[in-house]
C-alpha atoms as a PDB file:
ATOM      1  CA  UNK A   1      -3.862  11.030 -21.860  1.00  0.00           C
ATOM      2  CA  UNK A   2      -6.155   8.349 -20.188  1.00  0.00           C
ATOM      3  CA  UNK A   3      -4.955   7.970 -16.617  1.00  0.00           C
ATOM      4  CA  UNK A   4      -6.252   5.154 -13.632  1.00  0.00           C
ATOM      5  CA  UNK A   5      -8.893   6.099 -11.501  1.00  0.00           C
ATOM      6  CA  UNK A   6      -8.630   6.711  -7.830  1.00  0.00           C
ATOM      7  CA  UNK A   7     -11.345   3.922  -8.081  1.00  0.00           C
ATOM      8  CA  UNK A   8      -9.342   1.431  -9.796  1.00  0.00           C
ATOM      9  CA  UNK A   9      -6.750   2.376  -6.712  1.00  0.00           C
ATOM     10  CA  UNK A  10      -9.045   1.741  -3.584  1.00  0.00           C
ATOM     11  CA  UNK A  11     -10.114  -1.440  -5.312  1.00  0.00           C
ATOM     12  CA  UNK A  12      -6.607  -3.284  -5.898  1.00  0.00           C
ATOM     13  CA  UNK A  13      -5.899  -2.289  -2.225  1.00  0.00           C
ATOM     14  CA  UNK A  14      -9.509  -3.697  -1.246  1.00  0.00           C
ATOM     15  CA  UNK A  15      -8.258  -6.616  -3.093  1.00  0.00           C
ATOM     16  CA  UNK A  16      -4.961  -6.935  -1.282  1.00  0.00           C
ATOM     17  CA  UNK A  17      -6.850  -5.561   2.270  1.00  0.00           C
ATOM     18  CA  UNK A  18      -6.207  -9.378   4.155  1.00  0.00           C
ATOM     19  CA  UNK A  19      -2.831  -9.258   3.066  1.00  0.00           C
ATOM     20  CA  UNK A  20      -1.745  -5.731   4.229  1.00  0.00           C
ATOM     21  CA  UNK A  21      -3.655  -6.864   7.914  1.00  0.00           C
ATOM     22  CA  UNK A  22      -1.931  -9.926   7.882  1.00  0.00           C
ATOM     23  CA  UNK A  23       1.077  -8.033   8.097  1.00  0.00           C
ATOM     24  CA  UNK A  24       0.418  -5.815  10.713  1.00  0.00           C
ATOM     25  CA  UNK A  25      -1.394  -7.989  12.832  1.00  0.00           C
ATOM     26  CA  UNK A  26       1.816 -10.440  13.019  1.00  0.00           C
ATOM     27  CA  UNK A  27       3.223  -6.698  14.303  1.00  0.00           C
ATOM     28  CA  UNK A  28       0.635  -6.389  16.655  1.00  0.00           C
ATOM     29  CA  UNK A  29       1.731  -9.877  18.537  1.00  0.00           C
ATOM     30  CA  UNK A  30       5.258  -8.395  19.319  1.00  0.00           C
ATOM     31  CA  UNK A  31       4.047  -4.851  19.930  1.00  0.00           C
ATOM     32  CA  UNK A  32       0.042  -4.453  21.157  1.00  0.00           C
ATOM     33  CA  UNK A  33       0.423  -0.710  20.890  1.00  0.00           C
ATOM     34  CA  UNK A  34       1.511  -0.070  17.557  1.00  0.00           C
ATOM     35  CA  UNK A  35      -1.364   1.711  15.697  1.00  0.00           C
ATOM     36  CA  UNK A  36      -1.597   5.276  13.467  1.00  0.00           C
ATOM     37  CA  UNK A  37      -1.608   6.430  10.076  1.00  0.00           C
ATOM     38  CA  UNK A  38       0.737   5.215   6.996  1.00  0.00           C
ATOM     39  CA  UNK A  39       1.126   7.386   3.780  1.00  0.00           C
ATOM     40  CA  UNK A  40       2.102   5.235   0.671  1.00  0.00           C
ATOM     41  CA  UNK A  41       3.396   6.869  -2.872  1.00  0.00           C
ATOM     42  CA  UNK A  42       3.070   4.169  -5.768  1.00  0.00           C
ATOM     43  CA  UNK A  43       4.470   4.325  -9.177  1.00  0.00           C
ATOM     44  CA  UNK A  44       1.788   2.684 -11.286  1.00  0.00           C
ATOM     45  CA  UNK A  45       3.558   1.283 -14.975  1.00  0.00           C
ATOM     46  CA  UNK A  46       0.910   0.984 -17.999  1.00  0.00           C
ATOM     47  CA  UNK A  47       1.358  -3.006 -17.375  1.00  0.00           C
ATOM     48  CA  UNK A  48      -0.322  -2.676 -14.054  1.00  0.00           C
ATOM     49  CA  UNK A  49       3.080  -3.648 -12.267  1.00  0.00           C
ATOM     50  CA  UNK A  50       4.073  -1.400  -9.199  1.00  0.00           C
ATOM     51  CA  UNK A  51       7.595  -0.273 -10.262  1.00  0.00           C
ATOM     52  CA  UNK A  52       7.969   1.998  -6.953  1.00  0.00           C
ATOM     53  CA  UNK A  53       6.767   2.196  -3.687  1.00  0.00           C
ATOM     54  CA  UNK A  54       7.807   4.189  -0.164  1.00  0.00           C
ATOM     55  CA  UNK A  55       6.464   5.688   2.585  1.00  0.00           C
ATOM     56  CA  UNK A  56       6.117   9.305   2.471  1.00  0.00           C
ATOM     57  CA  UNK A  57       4.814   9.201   6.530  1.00  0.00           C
ATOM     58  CA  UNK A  58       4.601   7.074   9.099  1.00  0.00           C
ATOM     59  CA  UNK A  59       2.795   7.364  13.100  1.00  0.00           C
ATOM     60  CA  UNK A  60       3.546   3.279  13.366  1.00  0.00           C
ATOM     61  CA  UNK A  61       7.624   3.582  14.665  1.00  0.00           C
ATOM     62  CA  UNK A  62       7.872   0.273  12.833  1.00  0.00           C
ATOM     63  CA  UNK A  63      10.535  -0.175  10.498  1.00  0.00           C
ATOM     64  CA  UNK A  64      10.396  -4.110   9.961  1.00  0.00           C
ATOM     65  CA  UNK A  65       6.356  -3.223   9.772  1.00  0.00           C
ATOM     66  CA  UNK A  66       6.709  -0.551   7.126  1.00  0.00           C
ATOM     67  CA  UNK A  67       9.623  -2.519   4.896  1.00  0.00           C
ATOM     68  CA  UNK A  68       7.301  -5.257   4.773  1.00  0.00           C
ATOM     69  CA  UNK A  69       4.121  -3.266   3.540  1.00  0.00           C
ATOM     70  CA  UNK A  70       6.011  -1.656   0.785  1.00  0.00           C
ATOM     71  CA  UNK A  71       7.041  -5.022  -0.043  1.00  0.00           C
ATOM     72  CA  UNK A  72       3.972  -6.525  -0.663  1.00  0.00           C
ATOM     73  CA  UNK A  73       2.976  -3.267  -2.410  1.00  0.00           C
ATOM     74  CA  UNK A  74       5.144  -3.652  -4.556  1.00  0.00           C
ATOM     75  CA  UNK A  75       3.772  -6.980  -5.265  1.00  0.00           C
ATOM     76  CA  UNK A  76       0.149  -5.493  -6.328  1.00  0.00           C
ATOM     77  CA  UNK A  77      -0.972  -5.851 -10.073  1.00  0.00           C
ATOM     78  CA  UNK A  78      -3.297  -3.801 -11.731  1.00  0.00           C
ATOM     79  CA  UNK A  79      -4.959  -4.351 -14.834  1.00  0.00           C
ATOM     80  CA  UNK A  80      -3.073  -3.255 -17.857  1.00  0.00           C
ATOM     81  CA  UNK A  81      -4.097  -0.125 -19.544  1.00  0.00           C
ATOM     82  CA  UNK A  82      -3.692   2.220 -22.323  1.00  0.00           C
ATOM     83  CA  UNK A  83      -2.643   4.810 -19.490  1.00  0.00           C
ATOM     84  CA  UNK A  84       0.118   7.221 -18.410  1.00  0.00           C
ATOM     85  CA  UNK A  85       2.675   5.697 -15.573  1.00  0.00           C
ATOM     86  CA  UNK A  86       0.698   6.860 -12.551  1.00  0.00           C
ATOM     87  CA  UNK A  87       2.258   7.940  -9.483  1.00  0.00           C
ATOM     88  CA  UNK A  88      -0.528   8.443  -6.370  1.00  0.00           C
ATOM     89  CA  UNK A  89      -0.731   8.238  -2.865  1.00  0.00           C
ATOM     90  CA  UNK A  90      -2.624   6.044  -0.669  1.00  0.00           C
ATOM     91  CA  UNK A  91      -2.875   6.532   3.281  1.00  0.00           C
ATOM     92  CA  UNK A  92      -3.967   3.240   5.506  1.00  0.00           C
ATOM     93  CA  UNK A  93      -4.708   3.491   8.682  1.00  0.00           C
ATOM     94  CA  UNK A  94      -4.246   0.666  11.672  1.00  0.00           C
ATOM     95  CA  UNK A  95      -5.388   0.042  14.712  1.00  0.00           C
ATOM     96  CA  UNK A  96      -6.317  -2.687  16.630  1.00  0.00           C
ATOM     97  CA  UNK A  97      -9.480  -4.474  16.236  1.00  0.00           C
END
């Protein structure tokens, strides 16, 4: 069966990139060390609608910062397809500018 594209992935989180910042640089102003790696797992639905997200690993030791990134996740929309429900991972990393 047709499936979505690690392409079609990257580019909905390119997409959503100032929003995802946003978030952790409001972090950043009550914590100016928090930085490291986050590892995502999505559940992509054939309507393009995120139906599950959570964190599979976290360096940040944020939990307000991590609730609120699956959050907006969650939020995403991808293009409908013809496809499979698509579950996939997706790592970000943070530091500070």
């Amino acid at each position: 069966a047709p499936s979505r594209s690690r392409e079609e992935v990257e580019l909905v989180f390119d997409q959503n990139k100032g929003a995802i910042f946003a978030l952790y640089n409001r972090a950043l102003r009550r914590d100016s060390s928090l930085q490291g790696k986050i590892v995502l797992e999505l559940t992509i639905a054939p309507s393009g609608a995120v139906t599950d997200c959570r964190i599979i690993s976290s360096d940040l030791r944020d939990a307000e910062l991590e609730q609120k990134l699956v959050q907006r996740v969650r939020m995403f929309r991808f293009e409908s397809k013809e496809v499979a429900t698509v579950t996939t991972t997706k790592p970000i990393d943070f530091f500070p500018a």
